[in-house]
C-alpha atoms as a PDB file:
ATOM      1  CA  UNK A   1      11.207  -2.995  -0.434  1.00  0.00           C
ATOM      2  CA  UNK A   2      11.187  -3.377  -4.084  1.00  0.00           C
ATOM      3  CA  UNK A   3       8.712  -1.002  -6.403  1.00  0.00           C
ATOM      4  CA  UNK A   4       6.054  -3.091  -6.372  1.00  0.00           C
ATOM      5  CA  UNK A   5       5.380  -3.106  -2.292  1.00  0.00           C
ATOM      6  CA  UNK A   6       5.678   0.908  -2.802  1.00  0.00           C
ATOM      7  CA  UNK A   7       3.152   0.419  -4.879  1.00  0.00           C
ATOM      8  CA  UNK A   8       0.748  -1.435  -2.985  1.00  0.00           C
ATOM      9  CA  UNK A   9       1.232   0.424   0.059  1.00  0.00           C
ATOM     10  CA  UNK A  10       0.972   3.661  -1.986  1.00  0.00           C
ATOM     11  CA  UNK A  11      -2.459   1.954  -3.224  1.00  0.00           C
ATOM     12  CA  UNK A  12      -3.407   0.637   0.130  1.00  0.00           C
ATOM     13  CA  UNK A  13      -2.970   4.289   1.920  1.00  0.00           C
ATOM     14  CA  UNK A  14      -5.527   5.906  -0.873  1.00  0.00           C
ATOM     15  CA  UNK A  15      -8.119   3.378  -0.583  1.00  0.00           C
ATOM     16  CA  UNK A  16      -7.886   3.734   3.560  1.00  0.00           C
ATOM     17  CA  UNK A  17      -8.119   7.135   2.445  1.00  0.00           C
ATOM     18  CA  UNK A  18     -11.191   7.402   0.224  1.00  0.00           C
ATOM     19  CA  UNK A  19     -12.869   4.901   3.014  1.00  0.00           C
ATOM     20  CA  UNK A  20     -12.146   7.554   6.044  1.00  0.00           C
ATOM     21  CA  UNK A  21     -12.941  10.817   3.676  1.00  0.00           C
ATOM     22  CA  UNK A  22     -16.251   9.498   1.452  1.00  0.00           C
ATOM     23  CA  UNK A  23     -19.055   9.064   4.006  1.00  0.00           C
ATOM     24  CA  UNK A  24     -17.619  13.044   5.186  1.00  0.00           C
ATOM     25  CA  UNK A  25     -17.694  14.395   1.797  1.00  0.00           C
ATOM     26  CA  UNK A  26     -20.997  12.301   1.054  1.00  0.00           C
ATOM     27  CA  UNK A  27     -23.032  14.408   3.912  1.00  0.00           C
ATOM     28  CA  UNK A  28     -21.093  17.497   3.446  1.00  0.00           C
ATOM     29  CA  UNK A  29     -22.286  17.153  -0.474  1.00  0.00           C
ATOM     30  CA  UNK A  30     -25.580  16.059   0.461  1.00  0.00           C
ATOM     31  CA  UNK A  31     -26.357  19.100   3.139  1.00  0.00           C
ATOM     32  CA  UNK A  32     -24.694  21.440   0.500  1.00  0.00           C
ATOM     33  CA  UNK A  33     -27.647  20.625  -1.998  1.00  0.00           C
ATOM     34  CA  UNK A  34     -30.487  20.516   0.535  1.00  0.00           C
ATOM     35  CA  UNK A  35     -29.099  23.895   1.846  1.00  0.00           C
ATOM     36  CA  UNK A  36     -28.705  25.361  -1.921  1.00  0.00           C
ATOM     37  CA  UNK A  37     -32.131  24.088  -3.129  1.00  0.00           C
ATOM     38  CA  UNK A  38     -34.045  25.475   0.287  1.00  0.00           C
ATOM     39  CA  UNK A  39     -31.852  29.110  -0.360  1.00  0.00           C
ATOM     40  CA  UNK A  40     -33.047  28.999  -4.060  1.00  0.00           C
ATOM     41  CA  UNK A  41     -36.624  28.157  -2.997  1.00  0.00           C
ATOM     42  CA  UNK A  42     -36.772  30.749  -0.379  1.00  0.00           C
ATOM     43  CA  UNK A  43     -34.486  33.214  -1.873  1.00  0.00           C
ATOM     44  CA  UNK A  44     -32.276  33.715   0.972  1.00  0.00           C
ATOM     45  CA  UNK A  45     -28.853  34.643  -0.035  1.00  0.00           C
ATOM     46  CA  UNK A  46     -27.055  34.751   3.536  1.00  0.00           C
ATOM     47  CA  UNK A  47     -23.773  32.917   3.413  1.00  0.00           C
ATOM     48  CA  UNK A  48     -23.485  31.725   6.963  1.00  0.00           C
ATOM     49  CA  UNK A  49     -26.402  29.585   5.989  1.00  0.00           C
ATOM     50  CA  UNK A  50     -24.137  27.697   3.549  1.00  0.00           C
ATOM     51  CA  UNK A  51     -21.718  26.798   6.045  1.00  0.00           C
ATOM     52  CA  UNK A  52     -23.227  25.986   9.010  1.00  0.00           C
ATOM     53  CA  UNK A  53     -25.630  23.311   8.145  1.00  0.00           C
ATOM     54  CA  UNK A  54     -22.555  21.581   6.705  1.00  0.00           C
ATOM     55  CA  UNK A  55     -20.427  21.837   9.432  1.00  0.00           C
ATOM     56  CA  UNK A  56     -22.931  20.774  11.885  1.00  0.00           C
ATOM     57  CA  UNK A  57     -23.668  17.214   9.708  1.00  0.00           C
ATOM     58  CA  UNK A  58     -19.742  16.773   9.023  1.00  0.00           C
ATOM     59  CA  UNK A  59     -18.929  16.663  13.210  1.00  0.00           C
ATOM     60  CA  UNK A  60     -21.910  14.488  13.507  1.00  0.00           C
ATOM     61  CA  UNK A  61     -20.891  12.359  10.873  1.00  0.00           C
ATOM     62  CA  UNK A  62     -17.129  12.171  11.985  1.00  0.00           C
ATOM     63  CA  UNK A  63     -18.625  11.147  15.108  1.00  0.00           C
ATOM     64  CA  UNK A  64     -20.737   8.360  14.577  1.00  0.00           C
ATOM     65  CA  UNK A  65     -18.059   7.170  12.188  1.00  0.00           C
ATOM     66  CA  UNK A  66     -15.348   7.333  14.294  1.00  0.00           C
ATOM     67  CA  UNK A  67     -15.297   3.866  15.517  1.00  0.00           C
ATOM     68  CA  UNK A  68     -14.866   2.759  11.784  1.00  0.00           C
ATOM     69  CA  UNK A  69     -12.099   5.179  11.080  1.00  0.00           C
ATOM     70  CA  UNK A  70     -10.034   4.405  14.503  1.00  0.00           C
ATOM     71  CA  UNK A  71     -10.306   0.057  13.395  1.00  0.00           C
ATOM     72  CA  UNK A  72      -9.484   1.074   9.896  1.00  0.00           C
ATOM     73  CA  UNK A  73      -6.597   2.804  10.829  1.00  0.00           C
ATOM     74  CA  UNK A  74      -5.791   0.198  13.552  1.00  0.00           C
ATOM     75  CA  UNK A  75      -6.016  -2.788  10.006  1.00  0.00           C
ATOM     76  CA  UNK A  76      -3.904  -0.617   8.189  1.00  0.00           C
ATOM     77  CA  UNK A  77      -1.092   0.130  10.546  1.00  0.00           C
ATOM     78  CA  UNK A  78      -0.876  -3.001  11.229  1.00  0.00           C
ATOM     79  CA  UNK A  79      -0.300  -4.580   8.145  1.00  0.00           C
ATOM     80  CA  UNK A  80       2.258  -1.754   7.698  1.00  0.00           C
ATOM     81  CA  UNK A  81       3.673  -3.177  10.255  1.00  0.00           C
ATOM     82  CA  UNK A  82       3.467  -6.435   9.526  1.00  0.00           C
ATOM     83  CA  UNK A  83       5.004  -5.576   6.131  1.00  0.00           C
ATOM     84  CA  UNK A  84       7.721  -3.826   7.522  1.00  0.00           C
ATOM     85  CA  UNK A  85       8.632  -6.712   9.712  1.00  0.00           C
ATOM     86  CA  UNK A  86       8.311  -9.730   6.821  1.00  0.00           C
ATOM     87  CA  UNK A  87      10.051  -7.630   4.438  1.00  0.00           C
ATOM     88  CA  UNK A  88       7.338  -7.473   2.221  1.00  0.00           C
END
């Protein structure tokens, strides 16, 4: 492996990355505002509130996306794989 199939498997591995993290970090941002705006409406300043909203959306998230992260995995692994074997 020369420096430039570091490279794209350096580049590859971030973008499987931000693919598996965003739609997470998406709700968990999302929830965060709709949970800051109601505690700023309402005044309620209890920090458990901040948290468990979030949580809650981020499991449900991670588990309706979960068949997209396994067969994104899966593509990626294999063309590891595949570049592993070829040499390139």
């Amino acid at each position: 492996m020369d420096v430039n199939d570091v490279l794209a498997v350096s580049r590859d591995a971030m973008w499987v990355t931000l693919k598996l993290s965003g739609p997470m970090m998406l709700v968990g941002l999302a929830v965060g505002l709709v949970v800051s705006l109601f505690q700023a409406l309402t005044q309620i300043q209890e920090m458990t509130l901040a948290f468990v909203p979030k949580i809650l959306a981020i499991f449900a998230i991670f588990l309706l996306m979960l068949p997209f992260m396994v067969s994104t995995m899966v593509g990626f692994t294999q063309e590891l794989a595949t570049r592993i074997v070829t040499g390139g």
